[in-house]
PDB file of N, CA and C in Angstrom:
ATOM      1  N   UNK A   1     -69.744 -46.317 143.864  1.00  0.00           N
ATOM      2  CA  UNK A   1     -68.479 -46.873 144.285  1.00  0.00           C
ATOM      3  C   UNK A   1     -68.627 -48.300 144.765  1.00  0.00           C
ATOM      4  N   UNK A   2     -69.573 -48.646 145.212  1.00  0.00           N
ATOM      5  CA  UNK A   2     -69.838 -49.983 146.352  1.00  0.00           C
ATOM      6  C   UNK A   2     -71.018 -50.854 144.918  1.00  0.00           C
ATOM      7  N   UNK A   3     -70.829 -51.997 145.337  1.00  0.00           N
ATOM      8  CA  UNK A   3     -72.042 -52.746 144.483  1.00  0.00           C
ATOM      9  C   UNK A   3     -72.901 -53.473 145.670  1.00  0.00           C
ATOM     10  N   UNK A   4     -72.645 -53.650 146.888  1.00  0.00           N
ATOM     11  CA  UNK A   4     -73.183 -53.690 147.869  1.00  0.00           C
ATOM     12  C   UNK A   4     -74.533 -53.895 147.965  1.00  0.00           C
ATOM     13  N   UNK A   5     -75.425 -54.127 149.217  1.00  0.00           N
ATOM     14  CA  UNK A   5     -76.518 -53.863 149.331  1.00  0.00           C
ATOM     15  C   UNK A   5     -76.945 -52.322 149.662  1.00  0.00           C
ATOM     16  N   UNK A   6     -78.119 -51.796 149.511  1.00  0.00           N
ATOM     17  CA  UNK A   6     -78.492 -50.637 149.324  1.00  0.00           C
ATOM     18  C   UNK A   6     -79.276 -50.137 150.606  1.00  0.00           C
ATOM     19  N   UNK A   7     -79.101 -50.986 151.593  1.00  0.00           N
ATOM     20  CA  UNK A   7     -79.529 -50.617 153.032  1.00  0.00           C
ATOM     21  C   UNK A   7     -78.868 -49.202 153.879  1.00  0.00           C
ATOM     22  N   UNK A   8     -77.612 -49.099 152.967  1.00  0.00           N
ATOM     23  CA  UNK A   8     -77.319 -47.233 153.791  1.00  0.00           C
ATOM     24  C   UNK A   8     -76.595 -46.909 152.233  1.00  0.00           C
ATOM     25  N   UNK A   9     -77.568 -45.323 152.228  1.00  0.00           N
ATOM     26  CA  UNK A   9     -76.982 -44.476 151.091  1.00  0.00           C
ATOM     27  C   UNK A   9     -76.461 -43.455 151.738  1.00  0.00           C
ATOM     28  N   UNK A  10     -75.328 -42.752 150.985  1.00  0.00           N
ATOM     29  CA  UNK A  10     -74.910 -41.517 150.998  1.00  0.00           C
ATOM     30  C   UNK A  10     -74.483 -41.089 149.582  1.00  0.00           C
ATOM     31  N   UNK A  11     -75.145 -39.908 149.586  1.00  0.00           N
ATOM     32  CA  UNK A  11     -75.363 -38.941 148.378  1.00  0.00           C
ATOM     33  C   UNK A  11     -73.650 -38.047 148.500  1.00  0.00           C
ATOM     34  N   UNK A  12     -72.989 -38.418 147.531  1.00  0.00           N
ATOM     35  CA  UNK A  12     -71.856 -37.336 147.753  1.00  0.00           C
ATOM     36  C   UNK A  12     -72.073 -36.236 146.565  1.00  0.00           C
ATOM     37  N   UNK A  13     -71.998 -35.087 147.122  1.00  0.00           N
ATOM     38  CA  UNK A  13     -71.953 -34.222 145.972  1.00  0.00           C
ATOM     39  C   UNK A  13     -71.176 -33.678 145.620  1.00  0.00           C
ATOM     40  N   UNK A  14     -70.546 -33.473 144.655  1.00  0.00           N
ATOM     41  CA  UNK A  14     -69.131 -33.944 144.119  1.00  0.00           C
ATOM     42  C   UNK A  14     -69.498 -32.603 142.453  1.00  0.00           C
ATOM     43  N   UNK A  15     -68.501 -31.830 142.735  1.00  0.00           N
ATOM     44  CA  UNK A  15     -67.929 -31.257 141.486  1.00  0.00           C
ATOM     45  C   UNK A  15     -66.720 -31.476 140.714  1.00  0.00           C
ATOM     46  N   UNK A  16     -66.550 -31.471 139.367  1.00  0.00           N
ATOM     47  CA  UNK A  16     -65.657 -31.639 138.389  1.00  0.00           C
ATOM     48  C   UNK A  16     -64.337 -30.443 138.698  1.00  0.00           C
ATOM     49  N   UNK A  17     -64.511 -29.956 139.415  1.00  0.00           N
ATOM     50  CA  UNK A  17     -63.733 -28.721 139.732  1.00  0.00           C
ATOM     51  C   UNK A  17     -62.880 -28.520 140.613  1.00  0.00           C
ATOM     52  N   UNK A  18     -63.863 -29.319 141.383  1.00  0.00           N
ATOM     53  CA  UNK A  18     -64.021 -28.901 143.218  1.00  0.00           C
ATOM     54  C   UNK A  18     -62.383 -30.017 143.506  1.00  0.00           C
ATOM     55  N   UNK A  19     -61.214 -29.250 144.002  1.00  0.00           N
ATOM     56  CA  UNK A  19     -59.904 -29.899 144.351  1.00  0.00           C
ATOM     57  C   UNK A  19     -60.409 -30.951 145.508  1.00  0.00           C
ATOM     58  N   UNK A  20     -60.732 -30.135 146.373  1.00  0.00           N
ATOM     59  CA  UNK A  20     -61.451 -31.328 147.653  1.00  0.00           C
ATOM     60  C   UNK A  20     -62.314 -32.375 147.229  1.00  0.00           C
ATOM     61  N   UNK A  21     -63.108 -32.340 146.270  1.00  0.00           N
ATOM     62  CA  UNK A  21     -64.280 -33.338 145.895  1.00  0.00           C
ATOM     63  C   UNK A  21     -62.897 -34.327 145.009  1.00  0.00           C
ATOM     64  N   UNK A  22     -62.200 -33.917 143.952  1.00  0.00           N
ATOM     65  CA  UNK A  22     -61.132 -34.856 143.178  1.00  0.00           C
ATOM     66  C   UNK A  22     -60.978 -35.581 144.197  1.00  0.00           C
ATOM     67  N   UNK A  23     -59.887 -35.473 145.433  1.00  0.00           N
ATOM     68  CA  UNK A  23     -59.294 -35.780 146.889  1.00  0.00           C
ATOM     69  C   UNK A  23     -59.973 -37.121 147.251  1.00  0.00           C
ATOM     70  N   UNK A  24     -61.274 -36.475 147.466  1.00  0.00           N
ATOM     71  CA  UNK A  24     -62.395 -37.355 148.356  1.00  0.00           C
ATOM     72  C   UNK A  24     -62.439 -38.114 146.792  1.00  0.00           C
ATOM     73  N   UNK A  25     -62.482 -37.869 145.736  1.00  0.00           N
ATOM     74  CA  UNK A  25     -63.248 -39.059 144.984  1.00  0.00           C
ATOM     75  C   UNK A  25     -62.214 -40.287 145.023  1.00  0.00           C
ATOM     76  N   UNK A  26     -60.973 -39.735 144.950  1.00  0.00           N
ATOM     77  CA  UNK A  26     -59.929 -40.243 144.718  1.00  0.00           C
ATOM     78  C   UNK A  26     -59.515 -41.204 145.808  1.00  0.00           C
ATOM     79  N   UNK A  27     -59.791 -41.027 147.106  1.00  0.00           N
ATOM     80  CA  UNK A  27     -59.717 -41.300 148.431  1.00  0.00           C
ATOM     81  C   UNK A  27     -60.770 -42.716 148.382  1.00  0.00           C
ATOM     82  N   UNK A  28     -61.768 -42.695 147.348  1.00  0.00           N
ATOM     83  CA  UNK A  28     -63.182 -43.328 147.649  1.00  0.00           C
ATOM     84  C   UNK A  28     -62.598 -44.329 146.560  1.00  0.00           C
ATOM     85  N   UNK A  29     -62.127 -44.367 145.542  1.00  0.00           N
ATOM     86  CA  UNK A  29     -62.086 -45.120 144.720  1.00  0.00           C
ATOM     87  C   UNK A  29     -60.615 -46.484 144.749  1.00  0.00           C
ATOM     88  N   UNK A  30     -59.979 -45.628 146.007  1.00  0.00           N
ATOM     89  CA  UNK A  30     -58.429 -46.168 146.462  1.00  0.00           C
ATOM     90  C   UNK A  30     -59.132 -47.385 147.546  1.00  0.00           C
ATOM     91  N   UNK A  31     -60.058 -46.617 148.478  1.00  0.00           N
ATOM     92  CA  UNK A  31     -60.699 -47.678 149.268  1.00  0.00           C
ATOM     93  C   UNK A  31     -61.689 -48.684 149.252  1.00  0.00           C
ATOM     94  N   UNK A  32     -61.917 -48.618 147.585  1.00  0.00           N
ATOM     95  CA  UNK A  32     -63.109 -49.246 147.125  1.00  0.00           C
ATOM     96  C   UNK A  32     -63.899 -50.610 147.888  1.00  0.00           C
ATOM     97  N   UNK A  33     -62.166 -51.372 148.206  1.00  0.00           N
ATOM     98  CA  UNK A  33     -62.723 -52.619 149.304  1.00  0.00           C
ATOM     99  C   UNK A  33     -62.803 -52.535 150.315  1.00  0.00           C
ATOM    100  N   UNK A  34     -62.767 -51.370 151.096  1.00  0.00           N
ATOM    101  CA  UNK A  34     -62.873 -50.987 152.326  1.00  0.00           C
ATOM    102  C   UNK A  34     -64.146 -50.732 152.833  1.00  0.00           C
ATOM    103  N   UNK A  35     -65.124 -50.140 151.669  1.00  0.00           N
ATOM    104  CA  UNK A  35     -66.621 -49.971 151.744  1.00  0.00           C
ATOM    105  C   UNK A  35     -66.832 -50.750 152.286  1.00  0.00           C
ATOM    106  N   UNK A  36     -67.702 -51.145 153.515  1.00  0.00           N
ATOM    107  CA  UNK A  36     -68.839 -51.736 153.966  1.00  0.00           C
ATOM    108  C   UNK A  36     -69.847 -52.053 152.905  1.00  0.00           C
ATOM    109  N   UNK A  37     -70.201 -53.179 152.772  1.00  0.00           N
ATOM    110  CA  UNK A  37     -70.760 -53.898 152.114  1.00  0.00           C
ATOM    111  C   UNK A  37     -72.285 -53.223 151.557  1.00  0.00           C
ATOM    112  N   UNK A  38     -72.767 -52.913 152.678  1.00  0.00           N
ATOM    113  CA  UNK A  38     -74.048 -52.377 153.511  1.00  0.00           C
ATOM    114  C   UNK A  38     -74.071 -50.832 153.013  1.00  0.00           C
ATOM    115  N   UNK A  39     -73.008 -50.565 152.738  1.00  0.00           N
ATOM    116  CA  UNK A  39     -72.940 -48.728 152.559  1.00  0.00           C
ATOM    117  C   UNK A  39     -72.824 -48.888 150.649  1.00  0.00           C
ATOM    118  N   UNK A  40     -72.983 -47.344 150.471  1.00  0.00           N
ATOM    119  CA  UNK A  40     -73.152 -47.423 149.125  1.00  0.00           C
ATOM    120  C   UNK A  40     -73.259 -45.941 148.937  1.00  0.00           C
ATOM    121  N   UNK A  41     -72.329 -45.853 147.989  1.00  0.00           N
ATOM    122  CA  UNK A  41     -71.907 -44.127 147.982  1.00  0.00           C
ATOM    123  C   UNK A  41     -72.022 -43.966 146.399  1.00  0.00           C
ATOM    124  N   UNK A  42     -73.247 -42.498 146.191  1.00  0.00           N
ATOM    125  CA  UNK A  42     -73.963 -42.111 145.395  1.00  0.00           C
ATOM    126  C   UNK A  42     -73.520 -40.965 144.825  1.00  0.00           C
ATOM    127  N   UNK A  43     -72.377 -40.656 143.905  1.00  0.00           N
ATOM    128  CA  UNK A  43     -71.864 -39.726 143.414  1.00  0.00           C
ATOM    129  C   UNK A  43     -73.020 -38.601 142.721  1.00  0.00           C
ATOM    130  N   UNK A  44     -73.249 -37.294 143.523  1.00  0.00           N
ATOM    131  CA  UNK A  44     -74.257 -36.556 142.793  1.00  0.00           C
ATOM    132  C   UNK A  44     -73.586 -35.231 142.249  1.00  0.00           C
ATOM    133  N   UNK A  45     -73.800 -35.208 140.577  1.00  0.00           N
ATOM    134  CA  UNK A  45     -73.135 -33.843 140.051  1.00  0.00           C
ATOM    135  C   UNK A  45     -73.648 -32.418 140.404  1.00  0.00           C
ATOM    136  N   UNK A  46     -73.165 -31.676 141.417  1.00  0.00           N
ATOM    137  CA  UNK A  46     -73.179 -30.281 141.848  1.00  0.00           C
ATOM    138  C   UNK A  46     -73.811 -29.298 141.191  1.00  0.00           C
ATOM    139  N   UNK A  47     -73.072 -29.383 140.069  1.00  0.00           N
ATOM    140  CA  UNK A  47     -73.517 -28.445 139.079  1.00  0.00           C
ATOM    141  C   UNK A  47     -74.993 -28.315 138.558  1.00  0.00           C
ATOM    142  N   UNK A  48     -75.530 -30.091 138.632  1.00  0.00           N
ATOM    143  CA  UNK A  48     -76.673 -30.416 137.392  1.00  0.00           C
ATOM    144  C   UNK A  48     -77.671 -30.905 138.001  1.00  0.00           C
ATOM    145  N   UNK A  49     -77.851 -31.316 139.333  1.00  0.00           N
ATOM    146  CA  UNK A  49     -78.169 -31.732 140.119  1.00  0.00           C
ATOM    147  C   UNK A  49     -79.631 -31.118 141.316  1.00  0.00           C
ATOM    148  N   UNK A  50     -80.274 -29.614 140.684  1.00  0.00           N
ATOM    149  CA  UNK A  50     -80.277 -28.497 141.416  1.00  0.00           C
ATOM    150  C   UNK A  50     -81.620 -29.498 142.396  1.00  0.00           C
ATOM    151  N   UNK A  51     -82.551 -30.086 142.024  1.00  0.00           N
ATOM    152  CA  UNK A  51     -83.490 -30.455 142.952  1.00  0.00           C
ATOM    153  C   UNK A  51     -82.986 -31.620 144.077  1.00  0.00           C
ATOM    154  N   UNK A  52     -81.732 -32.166 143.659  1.00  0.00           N
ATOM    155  CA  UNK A  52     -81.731 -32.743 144.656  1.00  0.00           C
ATOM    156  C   UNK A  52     -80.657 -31.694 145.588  1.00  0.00           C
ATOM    157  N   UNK A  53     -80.016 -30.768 145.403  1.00  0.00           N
ATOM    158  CA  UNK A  53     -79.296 -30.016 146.109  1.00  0.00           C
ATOM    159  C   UNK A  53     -80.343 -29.435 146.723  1.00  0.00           C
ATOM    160  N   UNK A  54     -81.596 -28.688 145.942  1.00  0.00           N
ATOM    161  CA  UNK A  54     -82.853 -27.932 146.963  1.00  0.00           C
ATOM    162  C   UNK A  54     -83.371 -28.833 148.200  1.00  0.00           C
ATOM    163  N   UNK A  55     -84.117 -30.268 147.661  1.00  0.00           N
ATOM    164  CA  UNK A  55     -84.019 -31.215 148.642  1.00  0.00           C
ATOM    165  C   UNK A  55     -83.507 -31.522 149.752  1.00  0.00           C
ATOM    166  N   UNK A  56     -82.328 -31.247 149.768  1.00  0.00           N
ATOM    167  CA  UNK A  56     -81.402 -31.513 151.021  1.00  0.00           C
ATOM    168  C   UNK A  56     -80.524 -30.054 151.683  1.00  0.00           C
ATOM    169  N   UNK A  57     -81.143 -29.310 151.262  1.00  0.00           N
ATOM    170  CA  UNK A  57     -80.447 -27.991 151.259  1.00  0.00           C
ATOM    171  C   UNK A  57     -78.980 -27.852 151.077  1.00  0.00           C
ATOM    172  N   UNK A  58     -78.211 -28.425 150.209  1.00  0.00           N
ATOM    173  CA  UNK A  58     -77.168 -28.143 149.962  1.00  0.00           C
ATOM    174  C   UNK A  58     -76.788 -26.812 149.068  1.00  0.00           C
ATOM    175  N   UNK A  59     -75.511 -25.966 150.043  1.00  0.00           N
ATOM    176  CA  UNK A  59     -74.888 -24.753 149.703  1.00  0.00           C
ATOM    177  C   UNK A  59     -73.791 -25.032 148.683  1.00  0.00           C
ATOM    178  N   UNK A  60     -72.814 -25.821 149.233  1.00  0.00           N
ATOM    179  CA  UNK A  60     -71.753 -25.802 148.142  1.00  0.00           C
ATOM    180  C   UNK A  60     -71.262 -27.748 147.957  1.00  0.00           C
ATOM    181  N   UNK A  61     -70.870 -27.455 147.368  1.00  0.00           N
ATOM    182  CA  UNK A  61     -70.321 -28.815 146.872  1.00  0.00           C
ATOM    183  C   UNK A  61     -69.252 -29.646 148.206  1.00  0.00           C
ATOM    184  N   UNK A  62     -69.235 -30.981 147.792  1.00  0.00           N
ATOM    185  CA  UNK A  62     -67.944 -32.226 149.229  1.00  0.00           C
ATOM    186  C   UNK A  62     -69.211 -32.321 150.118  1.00  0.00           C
ATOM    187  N   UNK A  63     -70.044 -32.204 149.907  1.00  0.00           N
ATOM    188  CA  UNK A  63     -71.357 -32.057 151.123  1.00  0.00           C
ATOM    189  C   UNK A  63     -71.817 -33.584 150.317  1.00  0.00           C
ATOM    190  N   UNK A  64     -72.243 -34.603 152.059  1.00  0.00           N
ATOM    191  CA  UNK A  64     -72.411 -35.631 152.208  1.00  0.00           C
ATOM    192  C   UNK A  64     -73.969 -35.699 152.969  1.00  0.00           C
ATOM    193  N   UNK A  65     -74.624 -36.846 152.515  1.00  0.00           N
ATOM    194  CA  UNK A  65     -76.308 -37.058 152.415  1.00  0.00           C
ATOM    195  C   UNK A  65     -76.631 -38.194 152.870  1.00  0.00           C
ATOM    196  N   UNK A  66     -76.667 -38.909 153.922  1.00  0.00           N
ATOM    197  CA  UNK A  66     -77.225 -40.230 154.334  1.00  0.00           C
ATOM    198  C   UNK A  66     -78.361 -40.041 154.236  1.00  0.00           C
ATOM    199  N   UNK A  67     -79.045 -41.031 153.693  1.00  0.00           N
ATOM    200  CA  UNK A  67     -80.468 -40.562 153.382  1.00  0.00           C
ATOM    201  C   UNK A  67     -80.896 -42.373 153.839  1.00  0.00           C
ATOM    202  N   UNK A  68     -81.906 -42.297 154.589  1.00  0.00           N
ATOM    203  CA  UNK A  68     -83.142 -43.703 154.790  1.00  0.00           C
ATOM    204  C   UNK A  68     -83.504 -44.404 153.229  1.00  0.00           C
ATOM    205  N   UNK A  69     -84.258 -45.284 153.348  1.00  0.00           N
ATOM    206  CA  UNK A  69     -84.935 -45.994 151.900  1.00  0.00           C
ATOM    207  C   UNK A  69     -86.051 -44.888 151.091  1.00  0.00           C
ATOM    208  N   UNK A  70     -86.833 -44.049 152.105  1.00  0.00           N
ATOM    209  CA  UNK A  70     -87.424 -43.235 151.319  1.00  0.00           C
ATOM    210  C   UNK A  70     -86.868 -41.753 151.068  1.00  0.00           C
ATOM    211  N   UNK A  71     -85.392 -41.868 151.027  1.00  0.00           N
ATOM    212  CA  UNK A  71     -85.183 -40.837 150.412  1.00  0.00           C
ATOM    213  C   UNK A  71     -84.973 -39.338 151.349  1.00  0.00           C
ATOM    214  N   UNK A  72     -85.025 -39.568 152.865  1.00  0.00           N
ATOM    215  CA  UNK A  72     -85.068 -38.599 154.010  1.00  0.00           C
ATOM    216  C   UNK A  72     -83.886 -38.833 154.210  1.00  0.00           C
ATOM    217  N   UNK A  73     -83.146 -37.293 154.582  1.00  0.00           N
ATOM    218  CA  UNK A  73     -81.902 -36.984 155.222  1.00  0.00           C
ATOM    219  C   UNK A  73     -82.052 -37.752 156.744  1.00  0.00           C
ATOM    220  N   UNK A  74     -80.715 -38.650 157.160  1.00  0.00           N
ATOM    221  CA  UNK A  74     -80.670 -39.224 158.459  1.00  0.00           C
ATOM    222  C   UNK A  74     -79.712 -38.313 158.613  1.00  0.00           C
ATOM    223  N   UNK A  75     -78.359 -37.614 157.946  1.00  0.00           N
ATOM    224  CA  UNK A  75     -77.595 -36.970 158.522  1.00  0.00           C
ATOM    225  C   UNK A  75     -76.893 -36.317 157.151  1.00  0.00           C
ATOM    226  N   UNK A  76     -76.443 -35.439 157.323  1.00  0.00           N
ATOM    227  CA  UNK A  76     -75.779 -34.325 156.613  1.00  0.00           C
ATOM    228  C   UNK A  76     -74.484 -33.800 157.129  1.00  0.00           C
ATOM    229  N   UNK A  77     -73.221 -33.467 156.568  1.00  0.00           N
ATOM    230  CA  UNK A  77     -72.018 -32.758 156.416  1.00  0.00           C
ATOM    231  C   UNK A  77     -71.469 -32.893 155.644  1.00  0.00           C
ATOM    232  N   UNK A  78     -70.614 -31.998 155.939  1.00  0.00           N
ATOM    233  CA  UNK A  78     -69.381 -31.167 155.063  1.00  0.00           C
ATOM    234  C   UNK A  78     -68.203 -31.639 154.798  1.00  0.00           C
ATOM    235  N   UNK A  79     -67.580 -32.284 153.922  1.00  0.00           N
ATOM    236  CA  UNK A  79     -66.209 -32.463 153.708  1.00  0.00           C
ATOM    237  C   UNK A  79     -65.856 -33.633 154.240  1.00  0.00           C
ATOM    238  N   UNK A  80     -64.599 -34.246 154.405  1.00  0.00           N
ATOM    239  CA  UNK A  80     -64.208 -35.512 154.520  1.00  0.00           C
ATOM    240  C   UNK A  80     -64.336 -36.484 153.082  1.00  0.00           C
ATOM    241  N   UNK A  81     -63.525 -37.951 153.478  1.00  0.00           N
ATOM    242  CA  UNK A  81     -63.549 -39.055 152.907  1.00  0.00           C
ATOM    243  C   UNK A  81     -64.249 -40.109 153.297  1.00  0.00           C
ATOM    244  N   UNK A  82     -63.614 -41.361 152.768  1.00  0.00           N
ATOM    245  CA  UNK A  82     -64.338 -42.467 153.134  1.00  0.00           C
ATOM    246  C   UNK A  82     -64.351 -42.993 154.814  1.00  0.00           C
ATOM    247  N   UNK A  83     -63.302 -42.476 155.489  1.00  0.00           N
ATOM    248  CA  UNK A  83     -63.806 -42.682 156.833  1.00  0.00           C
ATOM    249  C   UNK A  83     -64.589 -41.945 157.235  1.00  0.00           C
ATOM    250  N   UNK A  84     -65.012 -40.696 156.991  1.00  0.00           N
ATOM    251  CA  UNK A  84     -65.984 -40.338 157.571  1.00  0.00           C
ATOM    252  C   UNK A  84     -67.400 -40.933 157.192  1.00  0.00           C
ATOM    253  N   UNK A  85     -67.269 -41.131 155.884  1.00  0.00           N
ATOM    254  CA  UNK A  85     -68.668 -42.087 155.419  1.00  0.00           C
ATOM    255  C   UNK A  85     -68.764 -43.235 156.404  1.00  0.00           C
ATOM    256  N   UNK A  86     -68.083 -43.471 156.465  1.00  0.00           N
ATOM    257  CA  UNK A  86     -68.063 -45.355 157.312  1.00  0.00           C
ATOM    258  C   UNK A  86     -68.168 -44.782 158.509  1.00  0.00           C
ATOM    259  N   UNK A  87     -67.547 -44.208 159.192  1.00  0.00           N
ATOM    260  CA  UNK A  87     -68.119 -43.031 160.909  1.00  0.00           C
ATOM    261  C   UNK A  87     -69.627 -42.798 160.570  1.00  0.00           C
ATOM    262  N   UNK A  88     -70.279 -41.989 159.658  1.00  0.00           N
ATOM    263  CA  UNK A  88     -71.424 -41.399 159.845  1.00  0.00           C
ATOM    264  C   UNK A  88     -72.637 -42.200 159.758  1.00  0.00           C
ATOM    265  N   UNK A  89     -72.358 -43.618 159.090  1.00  0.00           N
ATOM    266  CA  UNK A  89     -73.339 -44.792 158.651  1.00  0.00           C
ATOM    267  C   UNK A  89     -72.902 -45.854 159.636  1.00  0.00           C
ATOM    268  N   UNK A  90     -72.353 -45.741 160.494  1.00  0.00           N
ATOM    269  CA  UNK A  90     -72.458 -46.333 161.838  1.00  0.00           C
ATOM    270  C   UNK A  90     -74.032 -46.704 162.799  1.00  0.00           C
TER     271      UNK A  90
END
């Protein structure tokens, strides 16, 4: 979503299905200039995705992944949009 610098990721995991994930994508792509520059949001497919879902222990799909430069969970939840991305990468 962001072309930004790559100093904060979040992994969204996001299904083709999933009404809440449409919402949130839809929500993400409306606020596109709202992103923080600095943030940078990583659309990951649910379905196809299974090692990085094992990785981070993700159960079901709308589940959000801040992850450091090497790739370590800084924080994890459930559901929400782009303000909560911009709240959690605070």
């Amino acid at each position: 979503f962001s072309t930004g610098s790559l100093s904060k990721r979040v992994l969204f995991f996001h299904a083709a299905w999933c009404p809440t994930c449409i919402a949130a994508n839809a929500n993400f792509e409306a606020g596109e200039d709202s992103i923080p520059e600095d943030v940078v949001v990583l659309k990951v497919d649910y379905d196809t995705q299974k090692e990085l879902k094992a990785k981070y222990g993700i159960t079901y799909q709308h589940t959000f992944v801040y992850v450091d430069a090497k790739g370590e969970a800084i924080k994890v939840w459930n559901g929400g949009d782009l303000a909560e991305v911009i709240n959690n990468t605070k």
